[in-house]
C-alpha atoms as a PDB file:
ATOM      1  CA  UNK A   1      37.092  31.277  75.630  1.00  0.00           C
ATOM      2  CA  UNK A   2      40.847  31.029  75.877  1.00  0.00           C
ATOM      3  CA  UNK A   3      43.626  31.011  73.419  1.00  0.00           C
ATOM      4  CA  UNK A   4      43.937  27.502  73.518  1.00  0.00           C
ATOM      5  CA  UNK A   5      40.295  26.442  72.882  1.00  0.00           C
ATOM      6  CA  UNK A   6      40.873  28.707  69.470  1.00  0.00           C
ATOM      7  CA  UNK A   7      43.609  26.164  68.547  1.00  0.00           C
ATOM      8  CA  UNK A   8      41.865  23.332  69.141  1.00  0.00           C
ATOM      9  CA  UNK A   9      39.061  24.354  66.692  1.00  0.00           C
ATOM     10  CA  UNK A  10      38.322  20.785  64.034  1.00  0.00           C
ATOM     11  CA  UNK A  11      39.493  20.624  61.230  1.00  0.00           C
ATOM     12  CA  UNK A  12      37.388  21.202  57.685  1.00  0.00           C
ATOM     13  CA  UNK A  13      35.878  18.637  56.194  1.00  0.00           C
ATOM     14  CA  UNK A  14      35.654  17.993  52.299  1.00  0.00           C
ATOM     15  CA  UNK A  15      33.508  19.712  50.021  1.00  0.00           C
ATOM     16  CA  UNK A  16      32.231  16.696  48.567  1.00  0.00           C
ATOM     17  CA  UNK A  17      32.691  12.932  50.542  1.00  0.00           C
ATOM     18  CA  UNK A  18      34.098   9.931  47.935  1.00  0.00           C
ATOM     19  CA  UNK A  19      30.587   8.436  48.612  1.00  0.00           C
ATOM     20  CA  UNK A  20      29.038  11.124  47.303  1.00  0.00           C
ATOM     21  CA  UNK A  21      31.048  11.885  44.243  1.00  0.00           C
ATOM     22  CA  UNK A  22      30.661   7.791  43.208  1.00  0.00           C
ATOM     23  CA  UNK A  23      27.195   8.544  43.420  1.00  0.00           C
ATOM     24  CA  UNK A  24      27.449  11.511  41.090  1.00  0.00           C
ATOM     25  CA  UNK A  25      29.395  10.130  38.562  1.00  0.00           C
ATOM     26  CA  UNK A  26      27.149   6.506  38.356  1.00  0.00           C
ATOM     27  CA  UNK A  27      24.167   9.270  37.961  1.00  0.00           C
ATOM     28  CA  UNK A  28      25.978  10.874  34.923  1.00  0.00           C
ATOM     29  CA  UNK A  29      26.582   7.858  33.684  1.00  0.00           C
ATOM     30  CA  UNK A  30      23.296   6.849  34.066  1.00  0.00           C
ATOM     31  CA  UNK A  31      22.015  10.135  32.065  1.00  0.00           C
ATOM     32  CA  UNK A  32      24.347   9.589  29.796  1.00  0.00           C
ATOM     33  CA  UNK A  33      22.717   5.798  29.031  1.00  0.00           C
ATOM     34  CA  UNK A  34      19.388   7.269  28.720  1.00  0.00           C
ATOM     35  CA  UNK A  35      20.481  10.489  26.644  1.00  0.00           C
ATOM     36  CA  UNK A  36      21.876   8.047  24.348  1.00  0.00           C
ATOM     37  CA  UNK A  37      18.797   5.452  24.663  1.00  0.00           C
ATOM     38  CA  UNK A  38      16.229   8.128  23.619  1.00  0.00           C
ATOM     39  CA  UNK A  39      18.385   9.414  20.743  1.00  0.00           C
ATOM     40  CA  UNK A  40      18.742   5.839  19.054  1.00  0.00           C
ATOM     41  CA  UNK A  41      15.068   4.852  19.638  1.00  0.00           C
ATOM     42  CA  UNK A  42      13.773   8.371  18.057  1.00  0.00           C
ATOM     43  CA  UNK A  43      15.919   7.753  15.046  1.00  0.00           C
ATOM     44  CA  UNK A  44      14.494   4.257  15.042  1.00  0.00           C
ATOM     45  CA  UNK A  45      11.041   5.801  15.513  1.00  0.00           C
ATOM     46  CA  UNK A  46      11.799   8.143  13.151  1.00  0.00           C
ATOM     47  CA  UNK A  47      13.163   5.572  10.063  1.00  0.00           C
ATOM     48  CA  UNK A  48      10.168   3.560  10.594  1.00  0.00           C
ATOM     49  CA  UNK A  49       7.388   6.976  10.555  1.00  0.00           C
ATOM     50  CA  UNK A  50       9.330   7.654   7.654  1.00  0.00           C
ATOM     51  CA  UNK A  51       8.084   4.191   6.087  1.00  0.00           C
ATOM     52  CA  UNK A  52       5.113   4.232   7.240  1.00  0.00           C
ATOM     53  CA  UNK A  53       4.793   0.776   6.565  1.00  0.00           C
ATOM     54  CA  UNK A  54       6.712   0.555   3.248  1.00  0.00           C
ATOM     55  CA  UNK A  55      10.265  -1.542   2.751  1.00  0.00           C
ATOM     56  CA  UNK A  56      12.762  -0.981   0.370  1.00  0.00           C
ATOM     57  CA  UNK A  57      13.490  -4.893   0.500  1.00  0.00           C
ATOM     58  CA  UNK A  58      13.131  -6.458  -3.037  1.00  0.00           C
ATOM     59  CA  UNK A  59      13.609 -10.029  -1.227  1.00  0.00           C
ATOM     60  CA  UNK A  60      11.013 -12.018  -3.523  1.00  0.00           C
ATOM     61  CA  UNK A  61       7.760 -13.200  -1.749  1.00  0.00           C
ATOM     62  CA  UNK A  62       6.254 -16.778  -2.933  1.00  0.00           C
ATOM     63  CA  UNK A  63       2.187 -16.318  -2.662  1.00  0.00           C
ATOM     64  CA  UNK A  64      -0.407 -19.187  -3.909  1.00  0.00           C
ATOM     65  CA  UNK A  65      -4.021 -17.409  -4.221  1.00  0.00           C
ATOM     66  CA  UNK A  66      -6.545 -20.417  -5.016  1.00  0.00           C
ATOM     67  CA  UNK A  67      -4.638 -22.491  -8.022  1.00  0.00           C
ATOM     68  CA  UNK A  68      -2.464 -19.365  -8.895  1.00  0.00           C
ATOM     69  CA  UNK A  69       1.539 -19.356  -7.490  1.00  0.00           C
ATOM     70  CA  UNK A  70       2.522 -15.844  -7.818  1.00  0.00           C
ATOM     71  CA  UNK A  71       5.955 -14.157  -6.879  1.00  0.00           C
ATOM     72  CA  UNK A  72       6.399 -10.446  -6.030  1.00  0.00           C
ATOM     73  CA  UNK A  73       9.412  -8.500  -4.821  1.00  0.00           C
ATOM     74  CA  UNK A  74       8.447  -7.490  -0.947  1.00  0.00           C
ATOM     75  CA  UNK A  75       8.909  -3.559  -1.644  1.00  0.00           C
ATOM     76  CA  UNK A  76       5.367  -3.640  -4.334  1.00  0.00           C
ATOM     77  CA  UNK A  77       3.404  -5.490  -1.233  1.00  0.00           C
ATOM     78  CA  UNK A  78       1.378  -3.082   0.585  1.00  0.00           C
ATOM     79  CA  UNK A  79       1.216  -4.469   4.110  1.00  0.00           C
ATOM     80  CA  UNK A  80       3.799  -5.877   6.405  1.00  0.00           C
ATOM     81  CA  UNK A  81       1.825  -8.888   7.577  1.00  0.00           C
ATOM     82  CA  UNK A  82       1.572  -9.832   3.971  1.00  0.00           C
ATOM     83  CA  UNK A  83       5.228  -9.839   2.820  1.00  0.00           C
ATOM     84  CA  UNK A  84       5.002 -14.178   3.839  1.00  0.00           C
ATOM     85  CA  UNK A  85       5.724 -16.743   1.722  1.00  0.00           C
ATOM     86  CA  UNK A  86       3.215 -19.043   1.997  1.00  0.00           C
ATOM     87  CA  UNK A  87      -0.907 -19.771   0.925  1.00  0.00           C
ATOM     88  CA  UNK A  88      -2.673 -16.961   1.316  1.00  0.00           C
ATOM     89  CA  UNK A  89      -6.321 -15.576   0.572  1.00  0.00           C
ATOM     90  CA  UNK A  90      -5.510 -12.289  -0.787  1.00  0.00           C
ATOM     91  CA  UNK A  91      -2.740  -9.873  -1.030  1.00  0.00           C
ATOM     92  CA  UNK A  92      -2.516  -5.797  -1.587  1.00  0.00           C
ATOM     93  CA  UNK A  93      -0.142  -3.986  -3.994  1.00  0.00           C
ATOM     94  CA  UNK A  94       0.706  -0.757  -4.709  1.00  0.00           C
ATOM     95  CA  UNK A  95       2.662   0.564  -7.676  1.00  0.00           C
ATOM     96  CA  UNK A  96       3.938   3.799  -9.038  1.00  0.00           C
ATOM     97  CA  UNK A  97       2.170   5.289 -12.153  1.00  0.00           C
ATOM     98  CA  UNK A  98       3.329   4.535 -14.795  1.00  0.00           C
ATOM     99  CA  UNK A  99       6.820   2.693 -13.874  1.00  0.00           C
ATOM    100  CA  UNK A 100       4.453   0.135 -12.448  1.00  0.00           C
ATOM    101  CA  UNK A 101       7.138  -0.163  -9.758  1.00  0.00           C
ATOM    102  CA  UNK A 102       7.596  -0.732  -5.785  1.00  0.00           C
ATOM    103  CA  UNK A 103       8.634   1.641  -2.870  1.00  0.00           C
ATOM    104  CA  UNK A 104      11.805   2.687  -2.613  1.00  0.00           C
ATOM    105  CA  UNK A 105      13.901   5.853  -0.661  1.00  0.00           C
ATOM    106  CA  UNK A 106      14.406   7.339  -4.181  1.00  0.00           C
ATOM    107  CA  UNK A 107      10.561   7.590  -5.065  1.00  0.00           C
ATOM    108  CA  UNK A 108       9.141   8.315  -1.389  1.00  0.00           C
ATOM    109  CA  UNK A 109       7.747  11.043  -1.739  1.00  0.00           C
ATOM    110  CA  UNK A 110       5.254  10.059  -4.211  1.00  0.00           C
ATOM    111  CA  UNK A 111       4.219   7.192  -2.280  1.00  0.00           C
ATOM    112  CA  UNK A 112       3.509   9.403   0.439  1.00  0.00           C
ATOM    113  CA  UNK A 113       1.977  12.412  -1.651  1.00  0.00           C
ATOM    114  CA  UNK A 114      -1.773  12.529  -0.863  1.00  0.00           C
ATOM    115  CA  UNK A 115      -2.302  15.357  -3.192  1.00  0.00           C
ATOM    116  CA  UNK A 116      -1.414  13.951  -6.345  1.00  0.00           C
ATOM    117  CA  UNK A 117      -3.206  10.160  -6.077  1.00  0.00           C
ATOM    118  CA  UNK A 118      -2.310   9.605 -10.205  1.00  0.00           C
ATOM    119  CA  UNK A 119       0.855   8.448  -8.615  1.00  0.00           C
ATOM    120  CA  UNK A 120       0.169   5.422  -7.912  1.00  0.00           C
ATOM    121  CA  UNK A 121      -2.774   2.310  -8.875  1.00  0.00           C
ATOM    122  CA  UNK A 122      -3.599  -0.014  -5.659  1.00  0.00           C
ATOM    123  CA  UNK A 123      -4.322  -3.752  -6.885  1.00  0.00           C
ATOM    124  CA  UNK A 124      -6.193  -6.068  -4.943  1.00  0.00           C
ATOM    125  CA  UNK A 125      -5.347 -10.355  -5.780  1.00  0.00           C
ATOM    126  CA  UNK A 126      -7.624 -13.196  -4.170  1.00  0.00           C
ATOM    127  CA  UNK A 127      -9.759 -16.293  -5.624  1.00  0.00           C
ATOM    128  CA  UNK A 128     -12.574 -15.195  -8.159  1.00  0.00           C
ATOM    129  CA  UNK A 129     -15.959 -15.906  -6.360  1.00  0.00           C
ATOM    130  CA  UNK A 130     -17.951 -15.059  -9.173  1.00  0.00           C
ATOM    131  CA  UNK A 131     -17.592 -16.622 -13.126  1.00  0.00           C
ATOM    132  CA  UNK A 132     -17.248 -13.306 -14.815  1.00  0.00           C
ATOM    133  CA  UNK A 133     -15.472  -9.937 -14.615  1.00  0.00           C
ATOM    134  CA  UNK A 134     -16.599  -6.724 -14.645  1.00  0.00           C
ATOM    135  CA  UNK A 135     -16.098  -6.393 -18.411  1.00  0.00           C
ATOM    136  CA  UNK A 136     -18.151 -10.020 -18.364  1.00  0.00           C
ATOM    137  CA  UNK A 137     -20.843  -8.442 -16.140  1.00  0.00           C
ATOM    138  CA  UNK A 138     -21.501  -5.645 -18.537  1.00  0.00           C
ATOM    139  CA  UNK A 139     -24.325  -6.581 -20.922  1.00  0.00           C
ATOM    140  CA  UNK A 140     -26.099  -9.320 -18.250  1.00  0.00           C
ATOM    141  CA  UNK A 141     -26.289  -7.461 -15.280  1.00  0.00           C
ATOM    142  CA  UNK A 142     -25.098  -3.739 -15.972  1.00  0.00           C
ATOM    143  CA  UNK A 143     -26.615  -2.714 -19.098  1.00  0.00           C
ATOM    144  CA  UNK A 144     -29.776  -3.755 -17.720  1.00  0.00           C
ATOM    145  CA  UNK A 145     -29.246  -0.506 -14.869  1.00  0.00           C
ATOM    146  CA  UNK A 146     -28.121   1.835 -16.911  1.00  0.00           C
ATOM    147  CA  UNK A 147     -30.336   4.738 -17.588  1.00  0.00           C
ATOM    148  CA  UNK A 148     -29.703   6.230 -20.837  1.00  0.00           C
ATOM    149  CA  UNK A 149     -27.317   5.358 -23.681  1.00  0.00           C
ATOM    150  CA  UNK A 150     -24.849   7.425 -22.269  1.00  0.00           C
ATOM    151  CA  UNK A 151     -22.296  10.279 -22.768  1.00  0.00           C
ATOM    152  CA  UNK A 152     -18.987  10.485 -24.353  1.00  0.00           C
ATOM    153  CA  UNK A 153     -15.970  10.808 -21.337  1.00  0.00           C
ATOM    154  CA  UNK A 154     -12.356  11.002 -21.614  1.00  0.00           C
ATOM    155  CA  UNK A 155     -10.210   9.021 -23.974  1.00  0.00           C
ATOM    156  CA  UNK A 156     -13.064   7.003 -25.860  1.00  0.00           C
ATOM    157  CA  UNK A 157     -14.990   6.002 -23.159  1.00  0.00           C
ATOM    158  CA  UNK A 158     -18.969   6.613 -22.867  1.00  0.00           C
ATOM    159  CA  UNK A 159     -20.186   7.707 -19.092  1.00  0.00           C
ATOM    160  CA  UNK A 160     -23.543   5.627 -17.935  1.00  0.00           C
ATOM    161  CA  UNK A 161     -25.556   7.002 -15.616  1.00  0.00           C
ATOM    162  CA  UNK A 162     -27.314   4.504 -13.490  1.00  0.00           C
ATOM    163  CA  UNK A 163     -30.808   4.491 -12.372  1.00  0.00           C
ATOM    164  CA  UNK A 164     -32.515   5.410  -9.027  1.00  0.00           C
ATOM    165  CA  UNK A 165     -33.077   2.200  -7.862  1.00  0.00           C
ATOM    166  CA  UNK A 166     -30.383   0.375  -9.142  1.00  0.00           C
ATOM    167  CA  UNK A 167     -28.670   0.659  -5.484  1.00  0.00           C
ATOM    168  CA  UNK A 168     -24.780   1.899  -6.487  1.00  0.00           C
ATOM    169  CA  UNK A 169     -25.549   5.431  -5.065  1.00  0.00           C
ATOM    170  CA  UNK A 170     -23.843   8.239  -7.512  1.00  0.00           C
ATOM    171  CA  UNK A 171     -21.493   5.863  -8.682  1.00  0.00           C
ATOM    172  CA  UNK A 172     -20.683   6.059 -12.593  1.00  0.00           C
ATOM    173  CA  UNK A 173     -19.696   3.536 -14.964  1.00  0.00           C
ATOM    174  CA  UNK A 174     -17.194   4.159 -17.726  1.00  0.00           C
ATOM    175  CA  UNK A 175     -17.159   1.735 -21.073  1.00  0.00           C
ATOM    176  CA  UNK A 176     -15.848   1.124 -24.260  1.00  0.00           C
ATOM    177  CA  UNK A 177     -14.581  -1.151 -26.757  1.00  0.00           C
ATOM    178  CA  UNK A 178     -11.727  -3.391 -25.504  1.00  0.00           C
ATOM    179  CA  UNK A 179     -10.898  -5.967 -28.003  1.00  0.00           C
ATOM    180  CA  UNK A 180     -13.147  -8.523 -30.102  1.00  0.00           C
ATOM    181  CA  UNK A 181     -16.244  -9.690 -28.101  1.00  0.00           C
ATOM    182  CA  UNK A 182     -15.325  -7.594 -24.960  1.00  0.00           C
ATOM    183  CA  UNK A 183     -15.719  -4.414 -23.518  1.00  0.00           C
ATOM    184  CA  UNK A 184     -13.616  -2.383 -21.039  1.00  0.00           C
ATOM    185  CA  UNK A 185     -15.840  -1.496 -17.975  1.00  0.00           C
ATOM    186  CA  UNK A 186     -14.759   0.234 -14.825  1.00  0.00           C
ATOM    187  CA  UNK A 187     -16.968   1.661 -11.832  1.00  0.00           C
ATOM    188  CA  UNK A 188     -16.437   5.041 -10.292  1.00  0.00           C
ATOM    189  CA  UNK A 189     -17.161   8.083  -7.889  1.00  0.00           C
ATOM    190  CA  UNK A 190     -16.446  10.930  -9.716  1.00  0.00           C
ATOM    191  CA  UNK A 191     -15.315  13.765  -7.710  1.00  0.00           C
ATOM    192  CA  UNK A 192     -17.192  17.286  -8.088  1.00  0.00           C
ATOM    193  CA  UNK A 193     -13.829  18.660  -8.778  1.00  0.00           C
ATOM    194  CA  UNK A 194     -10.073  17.347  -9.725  1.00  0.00           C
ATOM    195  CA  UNK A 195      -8.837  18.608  -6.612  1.00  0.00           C
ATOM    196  CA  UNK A 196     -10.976  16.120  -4.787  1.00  0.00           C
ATOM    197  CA  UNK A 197      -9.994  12.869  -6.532  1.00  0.00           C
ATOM    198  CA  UNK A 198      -8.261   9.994  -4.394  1.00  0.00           C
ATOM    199  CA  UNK A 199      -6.787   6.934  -5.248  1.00  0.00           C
ATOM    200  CA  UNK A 200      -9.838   5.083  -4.810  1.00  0.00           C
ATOM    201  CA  UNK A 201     -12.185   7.209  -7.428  1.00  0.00           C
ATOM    202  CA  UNK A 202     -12.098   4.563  -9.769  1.00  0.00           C
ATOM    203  CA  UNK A 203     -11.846   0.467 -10.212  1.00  0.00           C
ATOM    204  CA  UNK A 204     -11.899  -2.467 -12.114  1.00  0.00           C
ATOM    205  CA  UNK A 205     -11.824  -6.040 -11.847  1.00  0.00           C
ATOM    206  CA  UNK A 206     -10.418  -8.597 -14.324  1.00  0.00           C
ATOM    207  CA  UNK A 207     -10.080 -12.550 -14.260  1.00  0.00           C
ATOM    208  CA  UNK A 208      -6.133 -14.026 -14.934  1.00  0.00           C
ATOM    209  CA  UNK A 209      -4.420 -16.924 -14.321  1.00  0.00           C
ATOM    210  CA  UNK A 210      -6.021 -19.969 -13.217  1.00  0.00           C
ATOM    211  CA  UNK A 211      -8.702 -18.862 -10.664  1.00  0.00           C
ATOM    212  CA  UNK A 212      -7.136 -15.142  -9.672  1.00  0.00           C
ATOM    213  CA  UNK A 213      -9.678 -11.790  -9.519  1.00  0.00           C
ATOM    214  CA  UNK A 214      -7.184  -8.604  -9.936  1.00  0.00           C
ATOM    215  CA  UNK A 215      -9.181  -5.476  -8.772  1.00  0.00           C
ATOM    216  CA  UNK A 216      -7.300  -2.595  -8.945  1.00  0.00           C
ATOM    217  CA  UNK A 217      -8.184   0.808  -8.018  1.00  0.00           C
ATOM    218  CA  UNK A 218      -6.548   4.411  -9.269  1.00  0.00           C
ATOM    219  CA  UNK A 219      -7.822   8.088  -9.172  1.00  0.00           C
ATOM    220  CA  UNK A 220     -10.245   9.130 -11.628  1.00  0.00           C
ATOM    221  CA  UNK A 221      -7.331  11.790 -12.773  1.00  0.00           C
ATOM    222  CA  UNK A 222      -5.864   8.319 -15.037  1.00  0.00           C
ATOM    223  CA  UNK A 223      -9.301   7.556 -16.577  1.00  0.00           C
ATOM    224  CA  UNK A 224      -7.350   9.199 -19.845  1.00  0.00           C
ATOM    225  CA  UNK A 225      -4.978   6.371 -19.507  1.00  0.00           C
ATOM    226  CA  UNK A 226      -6.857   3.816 -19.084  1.00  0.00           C
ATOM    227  CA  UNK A 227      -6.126   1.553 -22.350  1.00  0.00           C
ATOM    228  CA  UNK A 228      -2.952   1.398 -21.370  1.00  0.00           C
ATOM    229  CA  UNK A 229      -3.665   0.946 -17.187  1.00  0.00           C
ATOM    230  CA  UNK A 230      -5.344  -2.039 -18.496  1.00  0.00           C
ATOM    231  CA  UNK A 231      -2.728  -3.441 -20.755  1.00  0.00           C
ATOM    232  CA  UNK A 232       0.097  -2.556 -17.781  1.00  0.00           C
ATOM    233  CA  UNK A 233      -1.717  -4.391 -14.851  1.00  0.00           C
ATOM    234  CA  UNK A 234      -2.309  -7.466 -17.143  1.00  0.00           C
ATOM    235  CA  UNK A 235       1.349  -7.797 -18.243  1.00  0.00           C
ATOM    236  CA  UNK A 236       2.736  -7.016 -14.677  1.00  0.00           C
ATOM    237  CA  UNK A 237       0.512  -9.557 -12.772  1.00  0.00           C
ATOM    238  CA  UNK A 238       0.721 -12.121 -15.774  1.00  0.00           C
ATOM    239  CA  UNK A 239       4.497 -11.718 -15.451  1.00  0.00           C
ATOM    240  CA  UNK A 240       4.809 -12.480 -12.122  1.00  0.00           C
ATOM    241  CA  UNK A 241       2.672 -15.685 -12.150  1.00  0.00           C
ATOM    242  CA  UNK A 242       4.710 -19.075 -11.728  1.00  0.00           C
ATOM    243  CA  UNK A 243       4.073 -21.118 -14.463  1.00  0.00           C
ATOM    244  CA  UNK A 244       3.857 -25.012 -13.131  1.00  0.00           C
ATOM    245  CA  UNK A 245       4.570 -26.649  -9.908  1.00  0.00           C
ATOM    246  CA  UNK A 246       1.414 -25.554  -8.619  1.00  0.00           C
ATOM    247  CA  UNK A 247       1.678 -28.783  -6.504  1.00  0.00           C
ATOM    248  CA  UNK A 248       4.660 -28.924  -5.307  1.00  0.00           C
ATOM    249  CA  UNK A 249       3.891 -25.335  -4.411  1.00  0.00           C
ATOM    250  CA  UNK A 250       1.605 -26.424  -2.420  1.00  0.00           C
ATOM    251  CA  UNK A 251       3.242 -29.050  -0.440  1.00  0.00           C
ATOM    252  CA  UNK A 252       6.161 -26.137   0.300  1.00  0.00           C
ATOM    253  CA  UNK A 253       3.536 -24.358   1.564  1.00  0.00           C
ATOM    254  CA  UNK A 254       1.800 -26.585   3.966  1.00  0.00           C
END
């Protein structure tokens, strides 16, 4: 090859083309995006496995059970589908022990503690379908299963076994004197051991209102407590019934 095909070699050609850097960059962007994307929908992800279903919103929720118009702040309802205003045929609390208070960031972690269920007492509202409560079910129905006079239990209260046949399993009942002409009555599953008690060991179901049924459930771990359990669920759910309107309630409802 001669000295002048040497010269006339081509020149070099960029490392990178414009084309191909645009590309680059839109695909850094692009990462970028999505970096950012993933980051804001696991802290959203995050915040709301945090809640696990619980608000910190104390917004007030209107609720008519049957003839009853209650109002409850959002944060003591248990499920999301059931913070609406409106008619309803039941709704689910839960409350700390004993502040007999809702969910908040501050008390979390004892909403979410599994291992110590005395934290909190689950209450269940709807429309009686029976005429008496469990305290009002004790000497016709009850009494007539028990199988012995009883024991003596915690705080004043006498344990009654109940017979073979009477169908409630190794449930337990737990009684004693409430007030003139009544007696306290609640039905439970006593665990082997304390370690093994849940929030749903024990419950109890009283008439208020007009027409409501309040069961409420809590781990056998309160049954010491349970005079003033009793006297606390009455005065919260009595205090957050709406006294009159009940039909123009209704008609805001509809």
């Amino acid at each position: 090859m001669n000295r002048a095909g040497v010269d006339a070699a081509p020149e070099h050609t960029p490392l990178f083309s414009p084309r191909l850097l645009t590309r680059l960059t839109a695909g850094i962007a692009l990462l970028c995006a999505l970096t950012l994307t993933v980051s804001v929908a696991g802290r959203w992800a995050g915040e709301r496995l945090a809640l696990s279903g619980h608000t910190e919103d104390t917004t007030p929720v209107d609720i008519l059970i049957g003839e009853d118009h209650l109002r409850f702040p959002a944060n003591v309802i248990r499920f999301d589908e059931q913070r609406v205003t409106g008619q309803a045929e039941r709704v689910d609390l839960y409350l700390l022990w004993p502040e007999m208070e809702g969910y908040s960031n501050g008390n979390r972690l004892r909403f979410n503690d599994v291992s110590h269920p005395e934290s909190l007492i689950f209450l269940q509202l709807s429309q009686s379908t029976m005429s008496k409560d469990m305290s009002g079910r004790l000497a016709p129905i009850y009494e007539r299963l028990f199988e012995d006079a009883g024991q003596a239990g915690p705080a004043g209260l006498t344990l009654r076994r109940l017979r073979d046949q009477s169908g409630y399993g190794n449930e337990v009942f737990l009684t004693a004197p409430l007030n003139a002409g009544s007696d306290y009555a609640v039905r439970c599953m006593l665990p082997q051991n304390d370690t093994l008690s849940t929030s749903a060991d024990c419950q109890r179901d009283i008439h208020l209102g007009e027409d409501l049924s309040v069961l409420y459930r809590f781990s056998s771990r309160l049954l010491p407590q349970w005079r003033a359990m009793e006297t606390a669920v009455r005065a919260y759910v009595e205090g957050r019934l709406v006294a009159g309107g009940l039909k123009t309630s209704r008609n805001a409802f509809r």
